[in-house]
Protein backbone atom coordinates (compact mmCIF):
# COMPACT_ATOMS: atom_id res chain seq x y z
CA UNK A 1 22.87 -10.21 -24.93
CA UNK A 2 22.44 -11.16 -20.68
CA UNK A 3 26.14 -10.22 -19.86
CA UNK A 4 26.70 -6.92 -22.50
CA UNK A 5 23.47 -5.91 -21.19
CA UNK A 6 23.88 -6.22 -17.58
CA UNK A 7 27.95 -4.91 -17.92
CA UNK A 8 27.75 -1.85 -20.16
CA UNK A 9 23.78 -0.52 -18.24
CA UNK A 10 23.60 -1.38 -14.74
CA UNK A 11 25.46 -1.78 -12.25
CA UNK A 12 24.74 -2.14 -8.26
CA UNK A 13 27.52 0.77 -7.27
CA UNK A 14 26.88 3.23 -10.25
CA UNK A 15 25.28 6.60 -8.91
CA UNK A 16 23.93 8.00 -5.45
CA UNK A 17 20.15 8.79 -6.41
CA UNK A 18 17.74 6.69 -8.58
CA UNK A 19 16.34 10.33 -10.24
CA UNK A 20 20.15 10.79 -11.82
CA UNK A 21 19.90 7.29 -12.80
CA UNK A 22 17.24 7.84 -14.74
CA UNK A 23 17.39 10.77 -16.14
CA UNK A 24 20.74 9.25 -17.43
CA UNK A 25 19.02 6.00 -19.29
CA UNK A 26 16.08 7.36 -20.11
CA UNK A 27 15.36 6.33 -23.12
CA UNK A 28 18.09 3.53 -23.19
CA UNK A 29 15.43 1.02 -21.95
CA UNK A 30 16.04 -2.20 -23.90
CA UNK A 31 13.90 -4.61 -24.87
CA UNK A 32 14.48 -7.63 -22.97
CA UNK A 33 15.18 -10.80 -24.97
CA UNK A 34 14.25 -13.26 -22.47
CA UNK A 35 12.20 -12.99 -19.09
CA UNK A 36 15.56 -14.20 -17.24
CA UNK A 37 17.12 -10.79 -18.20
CA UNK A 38 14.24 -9.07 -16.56
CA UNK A 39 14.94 -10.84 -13.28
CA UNK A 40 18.57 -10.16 -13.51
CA UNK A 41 18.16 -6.28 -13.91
CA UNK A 42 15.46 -6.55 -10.84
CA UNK A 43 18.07 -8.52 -8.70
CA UNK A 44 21.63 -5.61 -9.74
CA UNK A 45 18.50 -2.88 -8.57
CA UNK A 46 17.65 -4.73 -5.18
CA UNK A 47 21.69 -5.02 -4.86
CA UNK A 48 21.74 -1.19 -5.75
CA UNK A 49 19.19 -0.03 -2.75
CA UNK A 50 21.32 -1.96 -0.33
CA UNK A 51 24.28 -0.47 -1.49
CA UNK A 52 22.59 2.75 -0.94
CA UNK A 53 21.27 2.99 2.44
CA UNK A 54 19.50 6.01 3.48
CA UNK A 55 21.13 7.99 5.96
CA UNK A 56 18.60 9.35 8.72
CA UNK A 57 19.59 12.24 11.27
CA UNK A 58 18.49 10.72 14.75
CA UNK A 59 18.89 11.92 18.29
CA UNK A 60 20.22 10.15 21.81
CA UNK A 61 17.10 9.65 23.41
CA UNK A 62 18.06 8.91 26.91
CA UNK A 63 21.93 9.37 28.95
CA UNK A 64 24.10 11.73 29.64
CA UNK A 65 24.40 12.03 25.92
CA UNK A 66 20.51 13.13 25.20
CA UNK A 67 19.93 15.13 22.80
CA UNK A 68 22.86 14.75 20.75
CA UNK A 69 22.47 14.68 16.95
CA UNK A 70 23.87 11.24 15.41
CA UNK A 71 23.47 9.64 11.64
CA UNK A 72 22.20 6.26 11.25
CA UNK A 73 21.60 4.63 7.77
CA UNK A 74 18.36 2.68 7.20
CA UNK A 75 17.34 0.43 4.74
CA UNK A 76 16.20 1.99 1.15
CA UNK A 77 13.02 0.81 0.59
CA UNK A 78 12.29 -1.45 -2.55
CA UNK A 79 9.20 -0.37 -4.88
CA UNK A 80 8.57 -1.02 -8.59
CA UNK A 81 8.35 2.97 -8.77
CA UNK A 82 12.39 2.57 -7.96
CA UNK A 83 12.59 -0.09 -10.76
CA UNK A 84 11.25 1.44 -13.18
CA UNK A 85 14.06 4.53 -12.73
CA UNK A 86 17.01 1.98 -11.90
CA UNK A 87 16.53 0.66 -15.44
CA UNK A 88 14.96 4.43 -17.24
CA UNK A 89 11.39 3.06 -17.76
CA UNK A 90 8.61 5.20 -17.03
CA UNK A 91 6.73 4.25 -13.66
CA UNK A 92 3.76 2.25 -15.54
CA UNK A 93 6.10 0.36 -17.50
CA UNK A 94 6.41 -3.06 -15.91
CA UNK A 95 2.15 -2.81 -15.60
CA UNK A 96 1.87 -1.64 -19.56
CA UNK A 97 4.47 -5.08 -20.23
CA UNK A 98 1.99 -6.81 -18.21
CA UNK A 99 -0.98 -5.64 -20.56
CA UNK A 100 0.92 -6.42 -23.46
CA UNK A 101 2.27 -10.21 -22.38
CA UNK A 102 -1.00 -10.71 -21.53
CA UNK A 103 -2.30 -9.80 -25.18
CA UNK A 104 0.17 -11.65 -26.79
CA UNK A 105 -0.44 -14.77 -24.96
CA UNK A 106 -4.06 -14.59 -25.42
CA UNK A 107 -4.18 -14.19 -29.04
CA UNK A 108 -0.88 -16.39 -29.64
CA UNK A 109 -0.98 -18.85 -26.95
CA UNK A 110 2.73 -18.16 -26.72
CA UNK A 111 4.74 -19.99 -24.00
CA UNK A 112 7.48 -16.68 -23.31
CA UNK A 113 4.83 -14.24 -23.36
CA UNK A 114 3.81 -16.25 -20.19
CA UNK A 115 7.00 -16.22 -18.87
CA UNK A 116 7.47 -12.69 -19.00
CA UNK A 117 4.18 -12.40 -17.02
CA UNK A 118 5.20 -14.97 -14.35
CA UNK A 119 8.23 -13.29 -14.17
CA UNK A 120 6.58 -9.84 -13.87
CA UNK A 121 4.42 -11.57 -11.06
CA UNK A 122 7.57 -12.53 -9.04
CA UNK A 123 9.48 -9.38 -8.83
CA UNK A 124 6.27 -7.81 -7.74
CA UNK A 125 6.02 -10.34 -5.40
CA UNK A 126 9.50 -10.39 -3.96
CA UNK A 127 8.61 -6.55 -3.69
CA UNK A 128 5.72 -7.18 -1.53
CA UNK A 129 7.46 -9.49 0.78
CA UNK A 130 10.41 -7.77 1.18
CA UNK A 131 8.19 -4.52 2.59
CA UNK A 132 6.32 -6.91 4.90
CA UNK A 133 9.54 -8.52 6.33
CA UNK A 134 10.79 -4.90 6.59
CA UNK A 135 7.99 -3.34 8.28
CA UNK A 136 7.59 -6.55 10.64
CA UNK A 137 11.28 -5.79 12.11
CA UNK A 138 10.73 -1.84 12.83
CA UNK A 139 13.00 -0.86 9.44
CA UNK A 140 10.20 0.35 7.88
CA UNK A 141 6.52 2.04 9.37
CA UNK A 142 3.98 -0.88 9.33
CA UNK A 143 0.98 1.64 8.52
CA UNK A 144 3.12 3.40 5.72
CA UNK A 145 3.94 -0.15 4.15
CA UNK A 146 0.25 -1.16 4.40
CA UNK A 147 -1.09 1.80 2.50
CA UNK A 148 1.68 1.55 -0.05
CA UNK A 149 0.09 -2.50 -0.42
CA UNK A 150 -2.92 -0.73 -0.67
CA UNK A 151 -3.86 -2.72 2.46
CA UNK A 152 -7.15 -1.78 4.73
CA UNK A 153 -6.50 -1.57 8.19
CA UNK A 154 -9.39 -3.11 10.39
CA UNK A 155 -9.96 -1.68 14.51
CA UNK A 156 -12.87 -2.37 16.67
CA UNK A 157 -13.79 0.55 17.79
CA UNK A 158 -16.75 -0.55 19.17
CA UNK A 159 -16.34 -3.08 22.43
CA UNK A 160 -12.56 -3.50 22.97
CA UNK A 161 -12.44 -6.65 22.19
CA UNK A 162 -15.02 -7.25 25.31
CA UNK A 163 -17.78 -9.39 24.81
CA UNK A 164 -20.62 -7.38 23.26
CA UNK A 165 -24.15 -7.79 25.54
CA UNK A 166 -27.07 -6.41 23.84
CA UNK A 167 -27.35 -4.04 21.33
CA UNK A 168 -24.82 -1.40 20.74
CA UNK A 169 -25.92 2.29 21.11
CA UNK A 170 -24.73 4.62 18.56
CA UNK A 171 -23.76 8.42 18.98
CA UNK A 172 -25.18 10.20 15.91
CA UNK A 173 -23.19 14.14 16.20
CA UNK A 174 -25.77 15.62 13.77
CA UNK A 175 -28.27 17.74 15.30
CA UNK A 176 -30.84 17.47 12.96
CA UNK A 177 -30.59 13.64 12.71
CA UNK A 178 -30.95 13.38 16.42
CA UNK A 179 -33.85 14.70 16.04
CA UNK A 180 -35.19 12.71 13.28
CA UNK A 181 -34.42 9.83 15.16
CA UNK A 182 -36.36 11.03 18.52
CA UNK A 183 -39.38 11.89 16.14
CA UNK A 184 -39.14 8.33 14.50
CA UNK A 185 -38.80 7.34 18.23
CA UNK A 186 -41.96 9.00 19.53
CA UNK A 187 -44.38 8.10 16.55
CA UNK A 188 -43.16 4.55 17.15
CA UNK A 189 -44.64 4.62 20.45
CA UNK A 190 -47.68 6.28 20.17
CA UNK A 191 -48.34 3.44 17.73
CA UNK A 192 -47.31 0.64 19.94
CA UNK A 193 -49.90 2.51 22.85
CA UNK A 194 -52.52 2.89 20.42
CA UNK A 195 -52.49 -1.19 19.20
CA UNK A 196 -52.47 -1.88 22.70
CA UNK A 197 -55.79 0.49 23.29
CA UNK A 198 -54.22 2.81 25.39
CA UNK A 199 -53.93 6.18 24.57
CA UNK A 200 -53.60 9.44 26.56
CA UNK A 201 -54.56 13.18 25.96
CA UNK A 202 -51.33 14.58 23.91
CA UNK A 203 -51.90 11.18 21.43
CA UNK A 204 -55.33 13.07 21.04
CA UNK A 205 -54.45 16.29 20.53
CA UNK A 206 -51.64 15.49 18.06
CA UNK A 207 -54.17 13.41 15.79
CA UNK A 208 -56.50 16.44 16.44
């Protein structure tokens, strides 16, 4: 079933835009006999994207030439999203095969129900590293890769990476809890004068 699948769906130079692509096999999904043939699809859909590089409209940035529109082509970008429409699967489907290996391996203790998962696991992996190794060169925006991981992005925006002496004072831009604070601040005192067995004429008057 590996070659008559692979020959008569997909292949790497068939159609310009993944949404024509799918709209074309919708429907036409097959059910994959082995996790191998899963893989295979994966690796005709990563040759696909490179085959169809994305063609940016850039501008000389310095020279007598500044200014001047110019095309370049950049990398397409491999997701799962794209997958999933290379091969006319709905965008949850490799997560809902996932769900369902995962079921079936559970209740059967079945050794291919595992190897659809692990092989599930790798193409999401491969996806992962490629964006990382993309995003590391410039062919790709770091911050826009690191959201699509779902990635946090930490800053001190505190010291600078100085050496912090002391405590850290911290700007609060609310009105009203400045002035919570300062009260907190002020009773705190009077308190501290009072244990101490000083005390001066507004302390009176306030407890007055």
């Amino acid at each position: 079933m590996a070659n008559k699948l692979l020959n008569d769906l997909y292949d790497p130079y068939t159609g310009d835009e993944l949404w024509s692509l799918y709209t074309a096999r919708f429907g036409k999904t097959p059910l994959f006999d082995e996790p191998g043939q899963l893989r295979e699809v994966f690796d005709i859909y990563v040759q696909w994207c490179r085959n169809h590089p994305i063609e940016v409209l850039d501008y000389v940035k310095s020279g007598m030439q500044a200014g001047r529109e110019y095309t370049k082509k950049m990398k397409l970008l491999v997701t799962e999203f794209g997958f999933t429409q290379f091969i006319g699967a709905y965008g949850s489907y490799l997560g809902d095969r996932m769900k369902r290996y995962k079921e079936m391996h559970e209740k059967f203790n079945d050794l291919e129900s595992l190897k659809f998962m692990q092989e599930i696991d790798n193409i999401r992996e491969w996806i992962r590293d490629d964006m990382d190794k993309s995003a590391t060169v410039g062919q790709f925006d770091a911050s826009y890769v690191s959201k699509l991981r779902g990635l946090r992005e930490y800053r001190d925006v505190t010291s600078g990476g100085e050496k912090v002496e002391g405590s850290l004072k911290v700007e609060v831009l609310s009105a009203e809890a400045a002035g919570h604070i300062n009260a907190l601040k002020g009773i705190a005192k009077k308190r501290e004068r009072k244990a101490k067995g000083i005390e001066n004429l507004k302390d009176r008057k306030e407890d007055e």
